[in-house]
C-alpha atoms as a PDB file:
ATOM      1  CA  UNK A   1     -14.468  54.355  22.661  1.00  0.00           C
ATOM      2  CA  UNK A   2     -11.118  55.579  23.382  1.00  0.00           C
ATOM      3  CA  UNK A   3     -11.042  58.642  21.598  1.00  0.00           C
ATOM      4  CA  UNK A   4     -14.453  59.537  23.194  1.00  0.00           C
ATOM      5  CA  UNK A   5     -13.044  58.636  26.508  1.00  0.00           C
ATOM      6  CA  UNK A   6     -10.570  60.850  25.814  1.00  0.00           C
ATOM      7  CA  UNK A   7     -12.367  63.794  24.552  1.00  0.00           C
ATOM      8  CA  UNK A   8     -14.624  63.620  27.537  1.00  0.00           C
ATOM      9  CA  UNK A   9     -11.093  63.785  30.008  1.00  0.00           C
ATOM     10  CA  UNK A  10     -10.607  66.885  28.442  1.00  0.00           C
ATOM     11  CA  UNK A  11     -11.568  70.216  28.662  1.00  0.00           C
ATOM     12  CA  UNK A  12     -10.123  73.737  28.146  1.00  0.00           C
ATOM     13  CA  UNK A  13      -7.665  74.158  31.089  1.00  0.00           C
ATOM     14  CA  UNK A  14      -7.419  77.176  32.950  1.00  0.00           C
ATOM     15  CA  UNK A  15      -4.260  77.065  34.644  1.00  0.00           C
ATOM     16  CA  UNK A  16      -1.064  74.764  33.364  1.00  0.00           C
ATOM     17  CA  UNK A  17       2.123  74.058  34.978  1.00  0.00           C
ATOM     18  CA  UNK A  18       4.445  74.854  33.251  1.00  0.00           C
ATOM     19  CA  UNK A  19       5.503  71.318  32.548  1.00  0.00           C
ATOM     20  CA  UNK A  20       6.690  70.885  29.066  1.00  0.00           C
ATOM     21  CA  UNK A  21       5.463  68.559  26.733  1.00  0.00           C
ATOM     22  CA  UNK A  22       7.760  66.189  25.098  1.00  0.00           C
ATOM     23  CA  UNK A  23       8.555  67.333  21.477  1.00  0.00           C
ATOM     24  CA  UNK A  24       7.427  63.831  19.649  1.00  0.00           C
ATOM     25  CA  UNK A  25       3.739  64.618  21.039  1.00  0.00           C
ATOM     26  CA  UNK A  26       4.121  68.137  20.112  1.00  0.00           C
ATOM     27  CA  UNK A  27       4.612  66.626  16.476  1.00  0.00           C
ATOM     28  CA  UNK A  28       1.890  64.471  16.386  1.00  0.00           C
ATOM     29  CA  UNK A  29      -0.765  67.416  17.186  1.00  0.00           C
ATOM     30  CA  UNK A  30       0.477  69.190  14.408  1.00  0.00           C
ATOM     31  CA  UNK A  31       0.797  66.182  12.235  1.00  0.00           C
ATOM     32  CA  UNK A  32      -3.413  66.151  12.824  1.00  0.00           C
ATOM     33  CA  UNK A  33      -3.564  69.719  12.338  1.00  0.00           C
ATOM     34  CA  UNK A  34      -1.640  69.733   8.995  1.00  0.00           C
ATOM     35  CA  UNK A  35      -3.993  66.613   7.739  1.00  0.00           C
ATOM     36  CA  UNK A  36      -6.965  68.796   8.171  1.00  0.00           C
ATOM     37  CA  UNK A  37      -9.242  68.936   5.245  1.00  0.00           C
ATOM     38  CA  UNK A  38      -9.616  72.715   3.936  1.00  0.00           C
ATOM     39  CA  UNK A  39     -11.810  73.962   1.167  1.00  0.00           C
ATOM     40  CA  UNK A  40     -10.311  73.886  -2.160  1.00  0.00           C
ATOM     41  CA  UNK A  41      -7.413  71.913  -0.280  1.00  0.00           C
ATOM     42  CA  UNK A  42      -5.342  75.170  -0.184  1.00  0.00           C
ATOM     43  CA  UNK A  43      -4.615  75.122   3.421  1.00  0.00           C
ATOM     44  CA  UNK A  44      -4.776  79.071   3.695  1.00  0.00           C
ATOM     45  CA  UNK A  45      -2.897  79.475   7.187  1.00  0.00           C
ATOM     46  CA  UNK A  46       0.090  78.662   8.993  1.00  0.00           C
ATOM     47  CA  UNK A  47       0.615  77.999  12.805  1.00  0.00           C
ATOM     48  CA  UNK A  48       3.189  79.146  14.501  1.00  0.00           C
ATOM     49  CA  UNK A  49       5.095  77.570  17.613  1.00  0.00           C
ATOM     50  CA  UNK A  50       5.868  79.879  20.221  1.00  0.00           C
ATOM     51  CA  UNK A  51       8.359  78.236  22.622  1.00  0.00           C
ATOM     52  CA  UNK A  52      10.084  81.472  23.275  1.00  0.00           C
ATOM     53  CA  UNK A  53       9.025  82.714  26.748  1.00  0.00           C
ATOM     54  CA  UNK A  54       9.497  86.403  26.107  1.00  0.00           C
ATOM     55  CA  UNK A  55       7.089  86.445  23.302  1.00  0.00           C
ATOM     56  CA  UNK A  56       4.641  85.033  25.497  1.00  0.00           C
ATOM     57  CA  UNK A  57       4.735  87.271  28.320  1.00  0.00           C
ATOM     58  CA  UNK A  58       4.451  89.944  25.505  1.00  0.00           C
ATOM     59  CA  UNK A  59       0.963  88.544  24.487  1.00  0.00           C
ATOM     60  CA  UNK A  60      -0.322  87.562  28.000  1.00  0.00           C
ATOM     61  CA  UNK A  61      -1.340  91.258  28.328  1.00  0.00           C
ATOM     62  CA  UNK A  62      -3.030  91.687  24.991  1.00  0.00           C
ATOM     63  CA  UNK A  63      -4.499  88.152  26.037  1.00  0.00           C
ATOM     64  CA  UNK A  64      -7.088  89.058  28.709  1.00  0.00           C
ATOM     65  CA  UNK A  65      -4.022  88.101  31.045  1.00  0.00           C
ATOM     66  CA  UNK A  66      -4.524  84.409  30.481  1.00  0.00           C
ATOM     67  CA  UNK A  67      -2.201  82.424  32.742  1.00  0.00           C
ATOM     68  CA  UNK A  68      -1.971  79.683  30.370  1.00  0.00           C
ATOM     69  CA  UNK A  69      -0.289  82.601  28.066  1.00  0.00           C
ATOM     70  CA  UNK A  70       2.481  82.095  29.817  1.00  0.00           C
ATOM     71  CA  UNK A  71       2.523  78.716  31.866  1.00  0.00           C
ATOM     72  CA  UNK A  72       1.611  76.792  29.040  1.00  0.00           C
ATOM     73  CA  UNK A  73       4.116  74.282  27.357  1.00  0.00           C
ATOM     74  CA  UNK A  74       3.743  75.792  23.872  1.00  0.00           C
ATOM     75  CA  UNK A  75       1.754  78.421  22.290  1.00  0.00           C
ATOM     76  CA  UNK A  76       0.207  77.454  18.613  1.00  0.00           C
ATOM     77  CA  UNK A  77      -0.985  80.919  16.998  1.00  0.00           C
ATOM     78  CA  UNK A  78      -3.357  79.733  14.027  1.00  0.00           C
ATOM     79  CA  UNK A  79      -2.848  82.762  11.726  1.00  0.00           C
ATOM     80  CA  UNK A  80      -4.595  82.833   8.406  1.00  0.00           C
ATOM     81  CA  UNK A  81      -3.921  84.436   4.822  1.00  0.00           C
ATOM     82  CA  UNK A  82      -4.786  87.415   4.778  1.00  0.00           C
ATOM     83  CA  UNK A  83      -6.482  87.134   1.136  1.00  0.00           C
ATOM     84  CA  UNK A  84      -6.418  84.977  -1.316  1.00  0.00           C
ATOM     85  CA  UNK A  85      -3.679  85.790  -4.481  1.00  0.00           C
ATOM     86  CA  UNK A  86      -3.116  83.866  -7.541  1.00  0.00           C
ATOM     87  CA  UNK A  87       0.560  82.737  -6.116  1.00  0.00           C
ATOM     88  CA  UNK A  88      -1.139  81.574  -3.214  1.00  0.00           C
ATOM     89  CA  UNK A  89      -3.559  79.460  -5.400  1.00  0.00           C
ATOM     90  CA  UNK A  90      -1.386  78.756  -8.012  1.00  0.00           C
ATOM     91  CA  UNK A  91       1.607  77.256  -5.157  1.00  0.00           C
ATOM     92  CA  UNK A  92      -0.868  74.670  -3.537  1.00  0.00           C
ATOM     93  CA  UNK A  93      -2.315  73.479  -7.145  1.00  0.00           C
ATOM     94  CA  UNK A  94       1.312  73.246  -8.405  1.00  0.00           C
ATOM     95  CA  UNK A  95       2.445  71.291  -5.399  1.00  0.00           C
ATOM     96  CA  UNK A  96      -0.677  68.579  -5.876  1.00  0.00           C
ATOM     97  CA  UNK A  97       0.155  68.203  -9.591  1.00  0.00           C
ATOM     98  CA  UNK A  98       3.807  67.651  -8.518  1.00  0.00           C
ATOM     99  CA  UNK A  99       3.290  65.340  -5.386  1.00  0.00           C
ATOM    100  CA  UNK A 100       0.827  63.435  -7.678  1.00  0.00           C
ATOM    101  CA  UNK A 101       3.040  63.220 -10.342  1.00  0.00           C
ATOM    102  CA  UNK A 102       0.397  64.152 -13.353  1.00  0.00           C
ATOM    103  CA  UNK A 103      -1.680  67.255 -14.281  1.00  0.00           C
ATOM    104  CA  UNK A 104      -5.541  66.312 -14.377  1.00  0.00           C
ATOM    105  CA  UNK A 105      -7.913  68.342 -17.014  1.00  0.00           C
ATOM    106  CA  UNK A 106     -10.402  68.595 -14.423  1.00  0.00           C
ATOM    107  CA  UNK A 107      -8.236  69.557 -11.585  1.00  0.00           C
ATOM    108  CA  UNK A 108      -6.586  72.231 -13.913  1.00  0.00           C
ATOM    109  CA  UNK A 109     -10.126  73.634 -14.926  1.00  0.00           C
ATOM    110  CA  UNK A 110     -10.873  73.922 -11.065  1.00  0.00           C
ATOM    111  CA  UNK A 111      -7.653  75.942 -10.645  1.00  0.00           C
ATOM    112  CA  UNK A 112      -8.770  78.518 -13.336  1.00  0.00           C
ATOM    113  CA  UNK A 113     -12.353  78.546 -11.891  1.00  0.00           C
ATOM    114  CA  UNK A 114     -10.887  79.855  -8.448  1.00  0.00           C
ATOM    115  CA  UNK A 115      -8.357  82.148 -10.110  1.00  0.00           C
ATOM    116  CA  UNK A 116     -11.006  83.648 -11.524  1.00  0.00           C
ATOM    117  CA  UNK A 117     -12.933  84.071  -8.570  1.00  0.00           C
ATOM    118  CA  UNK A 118     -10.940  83.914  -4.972  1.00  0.00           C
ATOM    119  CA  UNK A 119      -8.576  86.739  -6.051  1.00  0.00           C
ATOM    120  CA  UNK A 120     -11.211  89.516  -7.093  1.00  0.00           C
ATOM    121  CA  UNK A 121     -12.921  88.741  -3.430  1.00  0.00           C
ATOM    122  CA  UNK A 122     -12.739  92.036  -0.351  1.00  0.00           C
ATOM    123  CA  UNK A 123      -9.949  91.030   1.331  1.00  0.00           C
ATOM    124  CA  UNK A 124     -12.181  90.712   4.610  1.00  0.00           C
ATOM    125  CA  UNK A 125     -14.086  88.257   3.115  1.00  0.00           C
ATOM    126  CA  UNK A 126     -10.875  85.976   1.610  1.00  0.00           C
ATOM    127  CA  UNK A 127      -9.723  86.272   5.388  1.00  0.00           C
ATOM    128  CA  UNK A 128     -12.933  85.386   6.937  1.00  0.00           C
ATOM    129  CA  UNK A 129     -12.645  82.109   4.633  1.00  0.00           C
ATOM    130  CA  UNK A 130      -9.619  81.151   5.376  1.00  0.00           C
ATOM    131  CA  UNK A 131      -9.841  81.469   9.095  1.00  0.00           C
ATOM    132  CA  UNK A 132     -12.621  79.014   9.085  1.00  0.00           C
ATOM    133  CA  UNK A 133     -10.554  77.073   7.490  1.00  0.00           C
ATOM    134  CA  UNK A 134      -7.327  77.403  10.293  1.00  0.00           C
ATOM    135  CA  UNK A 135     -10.341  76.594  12.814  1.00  0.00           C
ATOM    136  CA  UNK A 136     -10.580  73.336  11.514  1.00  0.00           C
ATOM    137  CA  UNK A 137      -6.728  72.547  11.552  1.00  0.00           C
ATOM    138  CA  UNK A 138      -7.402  73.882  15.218  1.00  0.00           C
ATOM    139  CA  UNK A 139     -10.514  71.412  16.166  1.00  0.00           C
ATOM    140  CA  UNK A 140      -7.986  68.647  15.204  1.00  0.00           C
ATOM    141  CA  UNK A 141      -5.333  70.136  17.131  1.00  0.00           C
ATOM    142  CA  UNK A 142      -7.686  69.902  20.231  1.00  0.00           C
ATOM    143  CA  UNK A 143      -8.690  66.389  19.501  1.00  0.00           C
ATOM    144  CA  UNK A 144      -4.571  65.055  19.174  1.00  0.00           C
ATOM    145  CA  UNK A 145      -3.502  66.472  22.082  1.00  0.00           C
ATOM    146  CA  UNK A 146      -6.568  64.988  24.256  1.00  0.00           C
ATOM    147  CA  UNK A 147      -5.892  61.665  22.309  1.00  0.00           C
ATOM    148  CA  UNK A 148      -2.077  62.278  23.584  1.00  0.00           C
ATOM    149  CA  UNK A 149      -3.284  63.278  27.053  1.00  0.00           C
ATOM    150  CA  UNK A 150      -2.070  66.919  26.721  1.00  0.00           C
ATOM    151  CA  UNK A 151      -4.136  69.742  27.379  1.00  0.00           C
ATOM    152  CA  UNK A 152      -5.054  72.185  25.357  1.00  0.00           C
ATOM    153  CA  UNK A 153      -7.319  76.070  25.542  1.00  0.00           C
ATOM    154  CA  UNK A 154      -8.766  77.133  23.356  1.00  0.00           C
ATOM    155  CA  UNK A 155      -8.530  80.961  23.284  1.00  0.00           C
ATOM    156  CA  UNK A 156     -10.398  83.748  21.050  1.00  0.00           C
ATOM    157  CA  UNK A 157      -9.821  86.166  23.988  1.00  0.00           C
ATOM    158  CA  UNK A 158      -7.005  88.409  22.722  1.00  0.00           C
ATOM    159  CA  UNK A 159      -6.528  91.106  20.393  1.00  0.00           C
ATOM    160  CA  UNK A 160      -5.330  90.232  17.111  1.00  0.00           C
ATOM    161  CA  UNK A 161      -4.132  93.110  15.857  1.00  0.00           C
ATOM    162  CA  UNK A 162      -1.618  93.039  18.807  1.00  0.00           C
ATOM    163  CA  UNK A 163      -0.445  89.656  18.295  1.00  0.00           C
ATOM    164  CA  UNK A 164      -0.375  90.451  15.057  1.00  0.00           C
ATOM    165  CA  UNK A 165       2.404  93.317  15.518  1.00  0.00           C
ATOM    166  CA  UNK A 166       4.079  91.274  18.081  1.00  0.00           C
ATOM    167  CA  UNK A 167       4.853  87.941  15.267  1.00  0.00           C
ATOM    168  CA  UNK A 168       5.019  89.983  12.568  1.00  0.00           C
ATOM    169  CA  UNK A 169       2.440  88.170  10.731  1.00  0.00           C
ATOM    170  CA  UNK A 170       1.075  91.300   8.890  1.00  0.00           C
ATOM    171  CA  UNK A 171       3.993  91.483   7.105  1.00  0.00           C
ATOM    172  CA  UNK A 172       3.645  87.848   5.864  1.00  0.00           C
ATOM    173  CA  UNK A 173       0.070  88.538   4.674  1.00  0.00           C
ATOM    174  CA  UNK A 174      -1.086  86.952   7.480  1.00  0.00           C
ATOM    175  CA  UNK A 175      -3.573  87.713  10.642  1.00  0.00           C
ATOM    176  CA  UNK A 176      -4.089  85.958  13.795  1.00  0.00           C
ATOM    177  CA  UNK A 177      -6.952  83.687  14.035  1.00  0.00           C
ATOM    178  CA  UNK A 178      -7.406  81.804  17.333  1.00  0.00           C
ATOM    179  CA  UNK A 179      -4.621  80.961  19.696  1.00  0.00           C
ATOM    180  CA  UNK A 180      -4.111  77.143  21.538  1.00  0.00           C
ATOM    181  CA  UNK A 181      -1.584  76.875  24.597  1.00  0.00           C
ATOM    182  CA  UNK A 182      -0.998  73.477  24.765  1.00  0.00           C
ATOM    183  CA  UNK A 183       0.595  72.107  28.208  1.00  0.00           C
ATOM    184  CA  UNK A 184      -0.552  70.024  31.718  1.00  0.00           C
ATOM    185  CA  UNK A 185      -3.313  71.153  33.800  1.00  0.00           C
ATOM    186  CA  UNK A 186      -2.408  72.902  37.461  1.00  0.00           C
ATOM    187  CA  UNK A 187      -5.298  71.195  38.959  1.00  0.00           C
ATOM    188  CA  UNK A 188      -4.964  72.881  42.373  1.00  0.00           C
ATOM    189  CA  UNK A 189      -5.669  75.872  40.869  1.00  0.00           C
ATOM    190  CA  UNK A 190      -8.101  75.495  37.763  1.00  0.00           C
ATOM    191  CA  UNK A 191     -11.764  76.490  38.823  1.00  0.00           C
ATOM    192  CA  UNK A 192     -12.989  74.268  35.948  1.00  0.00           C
ATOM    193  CA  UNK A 193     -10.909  70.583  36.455  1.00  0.00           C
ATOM    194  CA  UNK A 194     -13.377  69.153  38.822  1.00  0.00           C
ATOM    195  CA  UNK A 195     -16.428  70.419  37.606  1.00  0.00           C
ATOM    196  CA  UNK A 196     -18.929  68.404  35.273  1.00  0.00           C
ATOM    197  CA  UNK A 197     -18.905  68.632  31.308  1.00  0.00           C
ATOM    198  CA  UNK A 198     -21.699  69.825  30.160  1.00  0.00           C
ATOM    199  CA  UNK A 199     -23.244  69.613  26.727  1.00  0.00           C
ATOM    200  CA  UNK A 200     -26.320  69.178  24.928  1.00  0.00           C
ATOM    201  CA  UNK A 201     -28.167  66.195  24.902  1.00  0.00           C
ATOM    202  CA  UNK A 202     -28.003  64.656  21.606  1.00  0.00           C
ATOM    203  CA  UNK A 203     -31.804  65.037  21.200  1.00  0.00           C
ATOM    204  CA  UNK A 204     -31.157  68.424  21.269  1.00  0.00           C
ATOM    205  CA  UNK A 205     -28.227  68.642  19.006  1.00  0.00           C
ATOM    206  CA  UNK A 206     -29.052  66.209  16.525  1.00  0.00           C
ATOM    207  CA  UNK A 207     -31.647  65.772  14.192  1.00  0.00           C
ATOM    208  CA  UNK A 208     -31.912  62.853  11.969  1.00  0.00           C
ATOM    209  CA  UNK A 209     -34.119  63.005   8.614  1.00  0.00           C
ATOM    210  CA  UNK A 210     -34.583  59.943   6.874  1.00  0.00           C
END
């Protein structure tokens, strides 16, 4: 019940303070965002921290002018590969077979199988895969910092290829995905704090076939 009691306190906040959030909780949402499960377990993204004030006021504008751009704690840009590339493949399967300490027939066969296949992909597509897979390192990002009473927005509302030029992520293969400020809540000026949550009923969400 706690983590649903949580979940229900939050919601995506649409003014912060300012306030910054202490660097062990900061930790512990990424921690939950690095454990996500991702297809193939190749983790095709990487998030970047943006504490640096200046680089936030440079993407508030080419963020729909989101305050919590700027008045947010810290800014987590989920940027995904680009495409997927046998080094890219070949580093996560290497790093299992080294962590785990043995090479696995199976496993190995798998490896080939998406060599074979991932690589030859449109680029588009590769990126459209592995951006669903950042948005699940993302979900979890949401749920940690609303289990560590932190807020967090989601945002989709901001040009990527912007962002993109202002990290430099292009040149890393990478492209901007979604964006979370994490931070407090400016309650006396949020719109949204005091109003209800409001989702589905479960009826209507969920249908059970046994």
């Amino acid at each position: 019940m706690e983590l649903l009691d949580k979940l229900n306190w939050r919601y995506a906040a649409k003014a912060m303070n300012g306030e910054k959030v202490a660097e062990d909780k900061i930790e512990r949402i990424l921690e939950a965002a690095r454990l996500s499960p991702t297809s193939s377990g190749l983790q095709p993204f990487e998030i970047f921290v943006i504490k640096n004030q200046d680089i936030k006021e440079k993407i508030r504008p080419v963020a729909w002018n989101q305050s919590v751009i700027t008045d947010c704690s810290h800014l987590l840009v989920f940027a995904a590969w680009d495409t997927y590339t046998e080094d890219r493949i070949n580093y996560m399967f290497d790093l299992t077979n080294e962590i785990r300490g043995f090479k696995n027939e199976g496993w190995e066969n798998y490896r080939q199988m998406l060599l074979g296949m991932y690589p030859q992909r449109d680029a588009d597509e590769n990126f459209n895969h592995a951006a669903k897979q950042a948005y699940i390192a993302f979900t979890n990002a949401i749920t940690a910092a609303a289990y560590e009473g932190v807020d967090a927005t989601p945002l989709e509302g901001f040009e990527p290829d912007a962002v993109d030029k202002i990290l430099g992520l292009r040149e890393k293969g990478l492209r901007s995905a979604v964006l979370l400020p994490i931070g407090y809540r400016k309650e006396e000026e949020d719109w949204l704090v005091n109003l209800v949550k409001v989702r589905k009923p479960m009826k209507d969400l969920v249908t059970v076939i046994e």
